[in-house]
PDB file of N, CA and C in Angstrom:
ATOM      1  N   UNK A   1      13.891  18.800  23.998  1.00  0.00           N
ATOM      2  CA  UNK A   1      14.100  18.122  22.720  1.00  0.00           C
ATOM      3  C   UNK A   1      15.410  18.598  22.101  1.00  0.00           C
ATOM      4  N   UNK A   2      16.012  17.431  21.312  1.00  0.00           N
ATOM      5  CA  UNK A   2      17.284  18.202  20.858  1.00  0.00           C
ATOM      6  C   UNK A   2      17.158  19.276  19.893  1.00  0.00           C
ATOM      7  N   UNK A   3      16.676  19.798  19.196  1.00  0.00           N
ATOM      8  CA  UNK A   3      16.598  20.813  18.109  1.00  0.00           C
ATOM      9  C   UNK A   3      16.024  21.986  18.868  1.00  0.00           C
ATOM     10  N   UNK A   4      15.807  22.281  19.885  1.00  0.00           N
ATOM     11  CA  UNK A   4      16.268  23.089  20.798  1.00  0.00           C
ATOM     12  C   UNK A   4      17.310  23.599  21.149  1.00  0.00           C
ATOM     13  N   UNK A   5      18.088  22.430  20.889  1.00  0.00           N
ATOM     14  CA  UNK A   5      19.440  23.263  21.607  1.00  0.00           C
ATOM     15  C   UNK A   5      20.118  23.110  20.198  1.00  0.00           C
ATOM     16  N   UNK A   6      21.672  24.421  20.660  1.00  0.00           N
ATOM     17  CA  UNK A   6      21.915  24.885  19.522  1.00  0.00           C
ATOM     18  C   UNK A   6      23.694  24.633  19.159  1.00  0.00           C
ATOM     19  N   UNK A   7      23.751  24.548  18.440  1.00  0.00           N
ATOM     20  CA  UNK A   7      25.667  23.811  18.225  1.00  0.00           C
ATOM     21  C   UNK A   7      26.018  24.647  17.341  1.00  0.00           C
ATOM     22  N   UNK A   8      27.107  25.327  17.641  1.00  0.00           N
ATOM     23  CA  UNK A   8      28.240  25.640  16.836  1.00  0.00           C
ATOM     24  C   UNK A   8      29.461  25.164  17.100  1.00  0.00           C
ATOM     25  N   UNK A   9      29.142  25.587  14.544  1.00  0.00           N
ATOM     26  CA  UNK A   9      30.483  24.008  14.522  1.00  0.00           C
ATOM     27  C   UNK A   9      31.421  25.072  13.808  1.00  0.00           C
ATOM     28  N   UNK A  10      32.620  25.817  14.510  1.00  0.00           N
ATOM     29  CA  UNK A  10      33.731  26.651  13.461  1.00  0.00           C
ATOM     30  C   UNK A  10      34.566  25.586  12.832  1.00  0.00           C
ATOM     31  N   UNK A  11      34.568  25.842  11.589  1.00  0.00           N
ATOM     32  CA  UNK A  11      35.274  24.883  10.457  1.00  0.00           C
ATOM     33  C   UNK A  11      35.805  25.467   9.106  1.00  0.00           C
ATOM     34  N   UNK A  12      36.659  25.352   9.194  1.00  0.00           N
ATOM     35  CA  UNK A  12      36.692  25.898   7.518  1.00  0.00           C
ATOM     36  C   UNK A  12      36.440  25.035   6.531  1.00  0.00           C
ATOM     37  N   UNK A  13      36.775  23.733   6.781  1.00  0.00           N
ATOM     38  CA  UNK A  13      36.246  23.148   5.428  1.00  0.00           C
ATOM     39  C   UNK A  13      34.770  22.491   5.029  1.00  0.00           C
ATOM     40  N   UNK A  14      34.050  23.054   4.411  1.00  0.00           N
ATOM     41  CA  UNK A  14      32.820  23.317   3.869  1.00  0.00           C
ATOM     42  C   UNK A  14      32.325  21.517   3.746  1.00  0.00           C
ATOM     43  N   UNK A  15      32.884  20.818   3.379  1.00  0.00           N
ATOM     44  CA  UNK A  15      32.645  19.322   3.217  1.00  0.00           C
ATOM     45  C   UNK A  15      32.867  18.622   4.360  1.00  0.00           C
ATOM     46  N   UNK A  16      33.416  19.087   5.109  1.00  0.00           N
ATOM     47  CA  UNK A  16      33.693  18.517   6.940  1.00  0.00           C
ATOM     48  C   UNK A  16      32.191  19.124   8.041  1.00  0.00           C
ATOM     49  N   UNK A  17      31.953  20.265   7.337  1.00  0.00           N
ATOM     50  CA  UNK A  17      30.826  20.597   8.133  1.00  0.00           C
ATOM     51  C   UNK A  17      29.401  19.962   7.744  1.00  0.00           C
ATOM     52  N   UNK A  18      29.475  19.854   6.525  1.00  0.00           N
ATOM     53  CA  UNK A  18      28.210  19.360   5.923  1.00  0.00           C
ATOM     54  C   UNK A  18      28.117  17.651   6.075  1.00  0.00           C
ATOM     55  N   UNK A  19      28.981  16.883   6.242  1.00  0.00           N
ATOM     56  CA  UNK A  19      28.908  15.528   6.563  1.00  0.00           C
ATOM     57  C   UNK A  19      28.381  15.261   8.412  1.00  0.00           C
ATOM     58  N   UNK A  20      28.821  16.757   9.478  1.00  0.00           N
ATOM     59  CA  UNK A  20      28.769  16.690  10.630  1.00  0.00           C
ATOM     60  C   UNK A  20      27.735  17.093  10.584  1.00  0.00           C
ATOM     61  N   UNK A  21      26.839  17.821   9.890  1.00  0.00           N
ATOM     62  CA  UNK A  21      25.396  19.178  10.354  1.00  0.00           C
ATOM     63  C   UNK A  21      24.502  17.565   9.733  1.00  0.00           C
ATOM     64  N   UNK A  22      24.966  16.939   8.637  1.00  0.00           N
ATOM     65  CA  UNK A  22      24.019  15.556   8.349  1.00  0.00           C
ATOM     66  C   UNK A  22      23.536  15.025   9.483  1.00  0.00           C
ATOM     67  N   UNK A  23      24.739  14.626   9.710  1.00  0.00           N
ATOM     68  CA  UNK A  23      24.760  13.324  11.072  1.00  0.00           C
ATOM     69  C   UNK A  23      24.096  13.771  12.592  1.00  0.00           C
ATOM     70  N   UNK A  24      24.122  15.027  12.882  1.00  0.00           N
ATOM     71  CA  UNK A  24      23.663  15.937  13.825  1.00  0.00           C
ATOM     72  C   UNK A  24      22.099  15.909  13.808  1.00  0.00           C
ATOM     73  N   UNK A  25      21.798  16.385  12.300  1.00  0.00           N
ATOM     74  CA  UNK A  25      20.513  16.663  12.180  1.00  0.00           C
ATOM     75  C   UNK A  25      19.827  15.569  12.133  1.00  0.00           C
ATOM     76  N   UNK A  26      20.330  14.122  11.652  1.00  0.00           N
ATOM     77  CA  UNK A  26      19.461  13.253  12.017  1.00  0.00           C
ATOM     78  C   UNK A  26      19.285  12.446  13.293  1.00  0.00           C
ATOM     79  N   UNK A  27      19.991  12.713  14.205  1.00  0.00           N
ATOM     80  CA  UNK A  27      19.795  12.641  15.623  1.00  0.00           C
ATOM     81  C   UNK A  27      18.918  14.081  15.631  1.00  0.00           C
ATOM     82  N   UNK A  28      18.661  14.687  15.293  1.00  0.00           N
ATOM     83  CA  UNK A  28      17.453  16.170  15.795  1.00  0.00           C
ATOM     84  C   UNK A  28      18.162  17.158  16.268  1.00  0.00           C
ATOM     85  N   UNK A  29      19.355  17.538  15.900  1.00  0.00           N
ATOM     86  CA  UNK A  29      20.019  18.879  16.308  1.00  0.00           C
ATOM     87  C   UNK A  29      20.628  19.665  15.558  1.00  0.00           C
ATOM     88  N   UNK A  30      20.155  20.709  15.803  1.00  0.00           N
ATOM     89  CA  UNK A  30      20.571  22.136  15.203  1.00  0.00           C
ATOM     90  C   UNK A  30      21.874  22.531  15.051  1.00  0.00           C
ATOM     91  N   UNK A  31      22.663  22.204  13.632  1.00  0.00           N
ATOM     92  CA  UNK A  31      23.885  22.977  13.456  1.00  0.00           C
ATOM     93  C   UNK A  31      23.936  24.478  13.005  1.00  0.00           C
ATOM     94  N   UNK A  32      24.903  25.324  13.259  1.00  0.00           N
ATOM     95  CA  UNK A  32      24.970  26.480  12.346  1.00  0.00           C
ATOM     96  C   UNK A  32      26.548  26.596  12.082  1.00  0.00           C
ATOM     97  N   UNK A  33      26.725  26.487  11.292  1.00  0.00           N
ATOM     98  CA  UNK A  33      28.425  27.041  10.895  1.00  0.00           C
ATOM     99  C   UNK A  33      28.884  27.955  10.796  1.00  0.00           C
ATOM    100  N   UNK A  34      30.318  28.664  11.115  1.00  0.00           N
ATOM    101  CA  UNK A  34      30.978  29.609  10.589  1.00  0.00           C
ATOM    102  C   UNK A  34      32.458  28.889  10.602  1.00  0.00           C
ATOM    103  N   UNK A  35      32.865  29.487   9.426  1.00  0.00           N
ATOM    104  CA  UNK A  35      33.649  29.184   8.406  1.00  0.00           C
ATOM    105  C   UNK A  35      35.143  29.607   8.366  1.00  0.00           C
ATOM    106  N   UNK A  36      35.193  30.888   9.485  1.00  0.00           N
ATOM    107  CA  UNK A  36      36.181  31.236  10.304  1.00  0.00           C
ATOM    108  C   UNK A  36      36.335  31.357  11.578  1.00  0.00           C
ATOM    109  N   UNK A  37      37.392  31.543  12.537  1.00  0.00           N
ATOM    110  CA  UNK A  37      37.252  31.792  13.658  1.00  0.00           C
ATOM    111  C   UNK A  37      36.670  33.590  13.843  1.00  0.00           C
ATOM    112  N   UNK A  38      36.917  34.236  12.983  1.00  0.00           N
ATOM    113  CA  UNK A  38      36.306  35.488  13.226  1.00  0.00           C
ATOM    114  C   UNK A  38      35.160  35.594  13.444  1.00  0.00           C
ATOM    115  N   UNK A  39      34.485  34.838  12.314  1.00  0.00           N
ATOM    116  CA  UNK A  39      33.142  34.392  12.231  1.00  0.00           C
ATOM    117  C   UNK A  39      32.316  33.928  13.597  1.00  0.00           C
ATOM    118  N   UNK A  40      33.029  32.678  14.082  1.00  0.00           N
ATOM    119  CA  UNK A  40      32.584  32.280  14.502  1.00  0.00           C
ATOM    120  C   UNK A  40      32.468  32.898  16.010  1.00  0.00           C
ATOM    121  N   UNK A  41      33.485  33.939  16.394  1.00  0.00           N
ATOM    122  CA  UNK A  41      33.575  34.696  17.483  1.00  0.00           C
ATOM    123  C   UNK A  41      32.409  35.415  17.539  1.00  0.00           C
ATOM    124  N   UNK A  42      32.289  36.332  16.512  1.00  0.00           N
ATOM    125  CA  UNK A  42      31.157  37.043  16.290  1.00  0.00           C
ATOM    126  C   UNK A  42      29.671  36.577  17.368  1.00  0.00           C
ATOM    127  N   UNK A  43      29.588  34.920  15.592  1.00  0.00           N
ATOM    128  CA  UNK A  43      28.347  34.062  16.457  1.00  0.00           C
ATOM    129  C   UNK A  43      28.569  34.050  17.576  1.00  0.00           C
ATOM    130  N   UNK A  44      29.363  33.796  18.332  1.00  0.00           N
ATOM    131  CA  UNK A  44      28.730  33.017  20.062  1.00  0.00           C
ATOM    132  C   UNK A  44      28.609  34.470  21.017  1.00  0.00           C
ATOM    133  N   UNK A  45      29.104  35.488  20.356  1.00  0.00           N
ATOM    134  CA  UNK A  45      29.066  36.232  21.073  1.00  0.00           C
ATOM    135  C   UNK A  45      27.514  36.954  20.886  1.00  0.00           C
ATOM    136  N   UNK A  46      26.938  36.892  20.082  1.00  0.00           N
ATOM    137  CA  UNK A  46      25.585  36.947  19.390  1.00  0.00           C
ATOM    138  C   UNK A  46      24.248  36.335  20.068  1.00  0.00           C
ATOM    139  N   UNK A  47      24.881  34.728  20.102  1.00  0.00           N
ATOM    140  CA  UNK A  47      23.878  34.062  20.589  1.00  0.00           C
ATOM    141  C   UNK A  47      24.706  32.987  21.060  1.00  0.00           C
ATOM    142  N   UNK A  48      24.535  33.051  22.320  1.00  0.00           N
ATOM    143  CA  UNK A  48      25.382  31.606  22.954  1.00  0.00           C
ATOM    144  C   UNK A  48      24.826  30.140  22.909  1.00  0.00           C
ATOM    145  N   UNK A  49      25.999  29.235  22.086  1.00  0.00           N
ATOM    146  CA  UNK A  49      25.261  27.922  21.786  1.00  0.00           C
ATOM    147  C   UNK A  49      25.771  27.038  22.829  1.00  0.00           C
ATOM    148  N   UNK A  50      24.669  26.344  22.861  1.00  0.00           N
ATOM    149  CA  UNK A  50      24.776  25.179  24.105  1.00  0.00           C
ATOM    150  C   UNK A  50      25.852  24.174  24.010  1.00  0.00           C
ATOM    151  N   UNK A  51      26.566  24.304  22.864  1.00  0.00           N
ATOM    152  CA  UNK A  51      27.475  23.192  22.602  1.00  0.00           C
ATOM    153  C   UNK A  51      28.246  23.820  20.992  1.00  0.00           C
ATOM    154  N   UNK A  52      29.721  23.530  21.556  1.00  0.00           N
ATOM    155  CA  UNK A  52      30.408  24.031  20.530  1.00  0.00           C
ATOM    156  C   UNK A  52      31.126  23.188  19.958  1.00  0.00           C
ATOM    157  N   UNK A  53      31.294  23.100  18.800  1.00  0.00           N
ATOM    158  CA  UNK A  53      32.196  22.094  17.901  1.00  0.00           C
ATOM    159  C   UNK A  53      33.366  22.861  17.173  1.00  0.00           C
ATOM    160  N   UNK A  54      34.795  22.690  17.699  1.00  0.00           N
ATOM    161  CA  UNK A  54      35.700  23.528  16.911  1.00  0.00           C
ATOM    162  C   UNK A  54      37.235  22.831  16.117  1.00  0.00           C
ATOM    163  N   UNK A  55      37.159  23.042  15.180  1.00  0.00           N
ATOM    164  CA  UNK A  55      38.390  22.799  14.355  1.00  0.00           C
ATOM    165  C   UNK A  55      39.080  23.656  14.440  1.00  0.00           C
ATOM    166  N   UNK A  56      40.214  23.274  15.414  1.00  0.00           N
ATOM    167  CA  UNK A  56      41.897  23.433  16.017  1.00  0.00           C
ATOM    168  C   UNK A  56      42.743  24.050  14.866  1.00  0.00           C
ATOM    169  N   UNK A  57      42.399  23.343  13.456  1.00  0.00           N
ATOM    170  CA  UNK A  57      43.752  23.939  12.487  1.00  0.00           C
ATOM    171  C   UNK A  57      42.681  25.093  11.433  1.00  0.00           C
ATOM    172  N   UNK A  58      42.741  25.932  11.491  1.00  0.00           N
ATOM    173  CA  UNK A  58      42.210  27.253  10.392  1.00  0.00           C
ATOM    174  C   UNK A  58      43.107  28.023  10.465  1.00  0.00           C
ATOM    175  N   UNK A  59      43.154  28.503   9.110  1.00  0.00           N
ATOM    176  CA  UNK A  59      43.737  29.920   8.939  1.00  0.00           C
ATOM    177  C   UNK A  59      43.395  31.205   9.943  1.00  0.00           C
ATOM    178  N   UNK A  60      44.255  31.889  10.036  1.00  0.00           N
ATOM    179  CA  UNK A  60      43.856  33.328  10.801  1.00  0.00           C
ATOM    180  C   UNK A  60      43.519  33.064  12.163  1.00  0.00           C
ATOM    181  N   UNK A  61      42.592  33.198  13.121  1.00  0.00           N
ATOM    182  CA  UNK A  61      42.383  32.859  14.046  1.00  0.00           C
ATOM    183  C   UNK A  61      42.209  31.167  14.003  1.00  0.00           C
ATOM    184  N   UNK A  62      43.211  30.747  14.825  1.00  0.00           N
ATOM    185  CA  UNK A  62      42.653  28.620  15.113  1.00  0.00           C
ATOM    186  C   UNK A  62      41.888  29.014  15.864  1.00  0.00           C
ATOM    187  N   UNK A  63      41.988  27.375  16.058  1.00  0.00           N
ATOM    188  CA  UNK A  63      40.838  26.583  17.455  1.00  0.00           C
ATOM    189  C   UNK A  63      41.474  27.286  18.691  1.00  0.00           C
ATOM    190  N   UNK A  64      42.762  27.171  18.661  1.00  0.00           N
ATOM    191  CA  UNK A  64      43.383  27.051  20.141  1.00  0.00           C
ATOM    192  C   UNK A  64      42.878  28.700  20.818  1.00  0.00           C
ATOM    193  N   UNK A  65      43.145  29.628  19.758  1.00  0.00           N
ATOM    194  CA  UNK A  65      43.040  30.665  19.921  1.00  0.00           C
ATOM    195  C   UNK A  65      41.516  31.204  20.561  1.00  0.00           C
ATOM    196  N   UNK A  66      40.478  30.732  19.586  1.00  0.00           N
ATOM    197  CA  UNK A  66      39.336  30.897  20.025  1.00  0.00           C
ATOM    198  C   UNK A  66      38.761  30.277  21.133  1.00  0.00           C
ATOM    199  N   UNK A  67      39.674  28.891  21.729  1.00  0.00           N
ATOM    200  CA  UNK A  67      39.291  28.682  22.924  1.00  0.00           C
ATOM    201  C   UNK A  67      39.583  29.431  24.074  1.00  0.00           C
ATOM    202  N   UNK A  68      40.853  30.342  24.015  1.00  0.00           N
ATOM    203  CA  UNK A  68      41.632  30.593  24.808  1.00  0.00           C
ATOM    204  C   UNK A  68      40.504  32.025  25.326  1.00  0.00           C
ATOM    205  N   UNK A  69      39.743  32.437  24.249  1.00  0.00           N
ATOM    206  CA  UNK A  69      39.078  33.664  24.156  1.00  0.00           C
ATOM    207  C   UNK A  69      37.866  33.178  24.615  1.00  0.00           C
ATOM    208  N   UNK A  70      37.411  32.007  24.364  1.00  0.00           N
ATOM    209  CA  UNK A  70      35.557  31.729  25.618  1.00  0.00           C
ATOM    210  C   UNK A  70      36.552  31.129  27.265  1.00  0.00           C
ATOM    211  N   UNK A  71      37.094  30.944  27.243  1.00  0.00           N
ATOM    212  CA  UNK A  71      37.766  30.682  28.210  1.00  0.00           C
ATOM    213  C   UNK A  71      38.421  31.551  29.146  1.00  0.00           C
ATOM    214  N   UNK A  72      38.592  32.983  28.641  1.00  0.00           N
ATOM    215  CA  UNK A  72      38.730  33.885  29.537  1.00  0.00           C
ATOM    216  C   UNK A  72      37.701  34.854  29.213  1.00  0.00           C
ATOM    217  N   UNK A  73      36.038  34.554  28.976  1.00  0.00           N
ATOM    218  CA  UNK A  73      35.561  35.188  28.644  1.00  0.00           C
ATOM    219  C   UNK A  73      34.010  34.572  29.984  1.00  0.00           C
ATOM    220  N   UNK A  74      33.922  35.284  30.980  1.00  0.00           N
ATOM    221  CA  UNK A  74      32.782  35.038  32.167  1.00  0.00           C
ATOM    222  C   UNK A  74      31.454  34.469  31.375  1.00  0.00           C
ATOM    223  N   UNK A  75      30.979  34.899  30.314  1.00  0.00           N
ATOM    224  CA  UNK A  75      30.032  35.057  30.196  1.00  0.00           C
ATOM    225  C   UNK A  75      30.112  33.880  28.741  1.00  0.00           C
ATOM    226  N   UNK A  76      30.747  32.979  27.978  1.00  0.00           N
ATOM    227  CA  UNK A  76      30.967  32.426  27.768  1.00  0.00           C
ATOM    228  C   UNK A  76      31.879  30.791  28.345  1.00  0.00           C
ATOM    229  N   UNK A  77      32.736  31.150  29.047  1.00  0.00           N
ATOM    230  CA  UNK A  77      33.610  30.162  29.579  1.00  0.00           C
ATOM    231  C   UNK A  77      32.559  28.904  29.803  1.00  0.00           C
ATOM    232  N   UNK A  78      31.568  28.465  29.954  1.00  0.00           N
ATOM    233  CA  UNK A  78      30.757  27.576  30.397  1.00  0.00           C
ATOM    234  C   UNK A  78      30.200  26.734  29.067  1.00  0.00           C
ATOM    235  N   UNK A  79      30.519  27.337  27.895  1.00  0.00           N
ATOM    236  CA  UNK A  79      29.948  26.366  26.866  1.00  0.00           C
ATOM    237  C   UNK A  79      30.867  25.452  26.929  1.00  0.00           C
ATOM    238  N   UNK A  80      30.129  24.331  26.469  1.00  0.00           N
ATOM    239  CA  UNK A  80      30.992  22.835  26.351  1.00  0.00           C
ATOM    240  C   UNK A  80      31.798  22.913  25.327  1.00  0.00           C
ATOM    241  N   UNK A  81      32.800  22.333  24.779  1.00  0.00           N
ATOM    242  CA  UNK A  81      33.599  21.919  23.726  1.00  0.00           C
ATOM    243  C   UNK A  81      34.460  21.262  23.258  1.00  0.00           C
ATOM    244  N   UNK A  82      33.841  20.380  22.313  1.00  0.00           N
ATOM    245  CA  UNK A  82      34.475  19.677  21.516  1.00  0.00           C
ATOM    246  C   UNK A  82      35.405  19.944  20.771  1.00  0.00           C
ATOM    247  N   UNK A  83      36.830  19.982  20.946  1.00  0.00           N
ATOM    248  CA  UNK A  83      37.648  19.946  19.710  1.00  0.00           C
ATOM    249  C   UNK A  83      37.621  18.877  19.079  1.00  0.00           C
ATOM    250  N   UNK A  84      37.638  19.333  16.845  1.00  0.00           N
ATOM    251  CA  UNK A  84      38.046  18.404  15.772  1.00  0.00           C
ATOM    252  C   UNK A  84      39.401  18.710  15.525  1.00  0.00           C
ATOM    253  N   UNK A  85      40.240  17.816  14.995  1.00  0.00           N
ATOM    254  CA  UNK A  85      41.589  17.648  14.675  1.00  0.00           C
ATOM    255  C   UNK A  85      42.286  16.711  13.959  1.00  0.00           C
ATOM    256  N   UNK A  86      42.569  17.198  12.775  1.00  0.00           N
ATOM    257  CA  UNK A  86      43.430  16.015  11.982  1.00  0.00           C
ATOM    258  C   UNK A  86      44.696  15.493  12.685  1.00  0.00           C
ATOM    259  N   UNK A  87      45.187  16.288  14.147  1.00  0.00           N
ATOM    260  CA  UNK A  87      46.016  15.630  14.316  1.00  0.00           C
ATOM    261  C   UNK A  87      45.445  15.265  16.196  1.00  0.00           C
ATOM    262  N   UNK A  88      46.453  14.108  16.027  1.00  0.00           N
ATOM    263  CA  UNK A  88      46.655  13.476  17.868  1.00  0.00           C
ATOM    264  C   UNK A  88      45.940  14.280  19.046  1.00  0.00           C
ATOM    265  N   UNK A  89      45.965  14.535  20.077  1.00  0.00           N
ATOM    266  CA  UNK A  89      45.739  15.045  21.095  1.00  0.00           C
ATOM    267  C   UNK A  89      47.157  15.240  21.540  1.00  0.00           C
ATOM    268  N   UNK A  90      48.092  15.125  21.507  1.00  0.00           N
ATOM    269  CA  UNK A  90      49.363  15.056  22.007  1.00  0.00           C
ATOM    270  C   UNK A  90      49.946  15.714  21.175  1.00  0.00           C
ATOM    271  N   UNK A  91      49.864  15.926  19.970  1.00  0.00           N
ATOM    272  CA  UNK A  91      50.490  16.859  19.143  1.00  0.00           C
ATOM    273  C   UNK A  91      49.894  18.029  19.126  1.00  0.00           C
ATOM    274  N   UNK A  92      49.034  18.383  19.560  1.00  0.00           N
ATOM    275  CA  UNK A  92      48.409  19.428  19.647  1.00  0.00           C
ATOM    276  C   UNK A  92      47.901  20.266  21.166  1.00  0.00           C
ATOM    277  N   UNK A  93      48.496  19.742  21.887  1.00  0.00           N
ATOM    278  CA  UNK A  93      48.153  20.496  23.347  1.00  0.00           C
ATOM    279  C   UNK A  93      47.071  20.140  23.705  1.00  0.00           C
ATOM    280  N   UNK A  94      46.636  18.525  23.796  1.00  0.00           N
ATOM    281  CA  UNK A  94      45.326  18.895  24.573  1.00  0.00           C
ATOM    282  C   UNK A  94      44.788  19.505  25.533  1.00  0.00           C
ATOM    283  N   UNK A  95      45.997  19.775  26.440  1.00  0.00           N
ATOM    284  CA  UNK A  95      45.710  20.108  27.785  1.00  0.00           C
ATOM    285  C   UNK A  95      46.978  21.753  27.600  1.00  0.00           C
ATOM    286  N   UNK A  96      46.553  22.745  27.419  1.00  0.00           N
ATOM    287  CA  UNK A  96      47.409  23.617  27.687  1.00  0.00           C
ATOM    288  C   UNK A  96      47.372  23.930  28.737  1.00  0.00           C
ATOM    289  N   UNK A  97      48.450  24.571  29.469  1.00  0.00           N
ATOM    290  CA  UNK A  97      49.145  25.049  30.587  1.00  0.00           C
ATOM    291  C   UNK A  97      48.149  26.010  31.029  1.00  0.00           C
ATOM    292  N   UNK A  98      47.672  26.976  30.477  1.00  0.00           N
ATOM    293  CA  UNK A  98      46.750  27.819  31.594  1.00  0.00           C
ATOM    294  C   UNK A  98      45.212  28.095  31.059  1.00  0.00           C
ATOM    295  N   UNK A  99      45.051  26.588  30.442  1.00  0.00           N
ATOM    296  CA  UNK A  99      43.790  26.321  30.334  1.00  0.00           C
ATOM    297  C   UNK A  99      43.129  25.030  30.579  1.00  0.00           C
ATOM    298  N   UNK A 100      41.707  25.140  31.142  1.00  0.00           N
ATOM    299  CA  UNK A 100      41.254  24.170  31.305  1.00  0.00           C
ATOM    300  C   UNK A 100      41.213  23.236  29.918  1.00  0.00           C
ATOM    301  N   UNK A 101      40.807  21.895  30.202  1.00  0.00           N
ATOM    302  CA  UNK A 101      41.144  20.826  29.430  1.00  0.00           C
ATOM    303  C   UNK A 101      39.662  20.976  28.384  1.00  0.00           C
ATOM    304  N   UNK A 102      39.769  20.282  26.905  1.00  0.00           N
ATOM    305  CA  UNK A 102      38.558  21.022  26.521  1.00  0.00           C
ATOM    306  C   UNK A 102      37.601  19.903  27.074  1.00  0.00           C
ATOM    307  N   UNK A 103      36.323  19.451  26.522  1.00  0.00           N
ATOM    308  CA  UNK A 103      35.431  18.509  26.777  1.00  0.00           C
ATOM    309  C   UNK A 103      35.278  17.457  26.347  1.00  0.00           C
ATOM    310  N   UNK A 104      35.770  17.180  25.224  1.00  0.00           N
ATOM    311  CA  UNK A 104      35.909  16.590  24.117  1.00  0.00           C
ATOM    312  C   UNK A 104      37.176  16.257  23.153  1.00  0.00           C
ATOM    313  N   UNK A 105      37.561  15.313  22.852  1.00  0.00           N
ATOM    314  CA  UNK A 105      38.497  15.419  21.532  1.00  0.00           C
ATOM    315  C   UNK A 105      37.893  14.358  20.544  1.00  0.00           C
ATOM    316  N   UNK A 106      38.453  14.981  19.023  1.00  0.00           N
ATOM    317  CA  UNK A 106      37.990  13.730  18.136  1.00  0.00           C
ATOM    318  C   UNK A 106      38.749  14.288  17.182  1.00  0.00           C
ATOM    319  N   UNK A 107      39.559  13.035  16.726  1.00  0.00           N
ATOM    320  CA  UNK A 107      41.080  13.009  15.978  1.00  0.00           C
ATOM    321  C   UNK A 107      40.032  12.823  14.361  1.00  0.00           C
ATOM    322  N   UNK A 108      40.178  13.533  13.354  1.00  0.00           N
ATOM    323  CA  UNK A 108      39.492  13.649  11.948  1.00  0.00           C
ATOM    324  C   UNK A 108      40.552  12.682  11.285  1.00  0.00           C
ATOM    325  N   UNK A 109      40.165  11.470  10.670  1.00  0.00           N
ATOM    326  CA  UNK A 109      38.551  11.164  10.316  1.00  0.00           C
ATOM    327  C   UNK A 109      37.799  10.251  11.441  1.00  0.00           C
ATOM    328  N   UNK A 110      36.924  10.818  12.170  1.00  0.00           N
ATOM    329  CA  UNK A 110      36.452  10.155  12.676  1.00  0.00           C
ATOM    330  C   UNK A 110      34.950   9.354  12.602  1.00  0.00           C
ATOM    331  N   UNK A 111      34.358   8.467  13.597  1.00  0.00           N
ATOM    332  CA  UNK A 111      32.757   7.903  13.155  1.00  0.00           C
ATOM    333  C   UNK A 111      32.091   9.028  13.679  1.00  0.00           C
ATOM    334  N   UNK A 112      30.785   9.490  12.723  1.00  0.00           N
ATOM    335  CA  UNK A 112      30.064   9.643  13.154  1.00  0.00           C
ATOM    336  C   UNK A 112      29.365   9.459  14.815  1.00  0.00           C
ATOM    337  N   UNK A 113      29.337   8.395  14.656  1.00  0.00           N
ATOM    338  CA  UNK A 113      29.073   7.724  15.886  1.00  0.00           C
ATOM    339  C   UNK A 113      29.549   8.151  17.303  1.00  0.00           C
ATOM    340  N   UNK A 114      30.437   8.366  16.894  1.00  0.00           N
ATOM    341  CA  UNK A 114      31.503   8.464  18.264  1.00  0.00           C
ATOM    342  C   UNK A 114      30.771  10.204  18.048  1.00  0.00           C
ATOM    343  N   UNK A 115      30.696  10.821  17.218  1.00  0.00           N
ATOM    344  CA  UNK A 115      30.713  12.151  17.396  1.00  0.00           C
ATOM    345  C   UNK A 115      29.208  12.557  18.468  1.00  0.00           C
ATOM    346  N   UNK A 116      28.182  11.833  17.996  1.00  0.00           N
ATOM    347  CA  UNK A 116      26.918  12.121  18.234  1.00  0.00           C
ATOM    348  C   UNK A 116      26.917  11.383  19.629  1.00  0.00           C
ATOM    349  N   UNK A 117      27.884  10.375  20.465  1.00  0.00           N
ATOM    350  CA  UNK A 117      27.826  10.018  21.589  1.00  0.00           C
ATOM    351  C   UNK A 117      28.370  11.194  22.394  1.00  0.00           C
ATOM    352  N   UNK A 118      29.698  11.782  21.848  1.00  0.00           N
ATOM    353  CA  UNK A 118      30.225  12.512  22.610  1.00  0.00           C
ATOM    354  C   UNK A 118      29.080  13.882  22.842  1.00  0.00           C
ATOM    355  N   UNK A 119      28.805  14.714  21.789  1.00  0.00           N
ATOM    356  CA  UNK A 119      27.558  15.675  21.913  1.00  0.00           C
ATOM    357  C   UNK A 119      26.554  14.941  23.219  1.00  0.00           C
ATOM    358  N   UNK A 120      25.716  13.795  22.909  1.00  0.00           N
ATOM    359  CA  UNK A 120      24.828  13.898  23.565  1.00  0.00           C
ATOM    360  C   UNK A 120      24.994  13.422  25.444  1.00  0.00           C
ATOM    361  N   UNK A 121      26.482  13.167  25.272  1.00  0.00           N
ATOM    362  CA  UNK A 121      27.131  13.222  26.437  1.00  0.00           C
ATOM    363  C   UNK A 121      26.968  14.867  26.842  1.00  0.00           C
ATOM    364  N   UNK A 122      26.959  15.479  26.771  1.00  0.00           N
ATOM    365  CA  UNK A 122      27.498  17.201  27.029  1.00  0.00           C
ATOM    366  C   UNK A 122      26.708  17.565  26.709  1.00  0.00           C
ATOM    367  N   UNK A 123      25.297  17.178  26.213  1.00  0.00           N
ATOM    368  CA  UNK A 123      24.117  18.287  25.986  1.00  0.00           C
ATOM    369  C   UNK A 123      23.160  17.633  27.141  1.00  0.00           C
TER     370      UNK A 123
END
């Protein structure tokens, strides 16, 4: 069942997460947020979620950064992930040079819709 499985969404902005944990939860799945990338390092390292949702532009640690870190990390590298992004895929490296490609992209503002296809694609 989906509320079984578990999603983390790193975001900083508090009104971007709460419109996504809506739309999530009424398809039946479990969001938890953190609000930084520090944060959110912490979490997965805590409890590994089946599916990750990450916003690319934050202060202090980004997206790019924290991917770069489950990605050379054995025991993480295998969660799925979605990058969010106010900007392009092309302006932003979708594909960096000595990393795999992420799982997901979705350019903000995006549908709902599209979000909860892509998740239940990857869960």
């Amino acid at each position: 069942m989906n509320e079984d499985r578990y999603i983390l969404y790193i975001e900083d902005e508090r009104a971007m997460f709460e419109l996504v944990r809506q739309a999530l939860k009424l398809s039946g799945y479990k969001v938890k947020p953190a609000t930084t990338g520090k944060q959110g390092l912490a979490m997965l390292k805590k409890h590994k979620p089946d599916l990750l949702l990450l916003d690319l532009m934050m202060p202090g640690i980004n997206g790019w950064d924290i991917y770069r870190k489950i990605k050379s990390n054995k025991q993480l590298a295998d969660i799925p992930v979605i990058a969010l992004s106010a900007r392009p895929p092309d302006n932003d490296g979708y594909i960096i040079e000595d990393l795999p490609p992420v799982d997901g992209y979705l350019t903000k503002p995006f549908e709902m819709d599209e979000l909860i296809v892509s998740v239940k694609k990857l869960l």
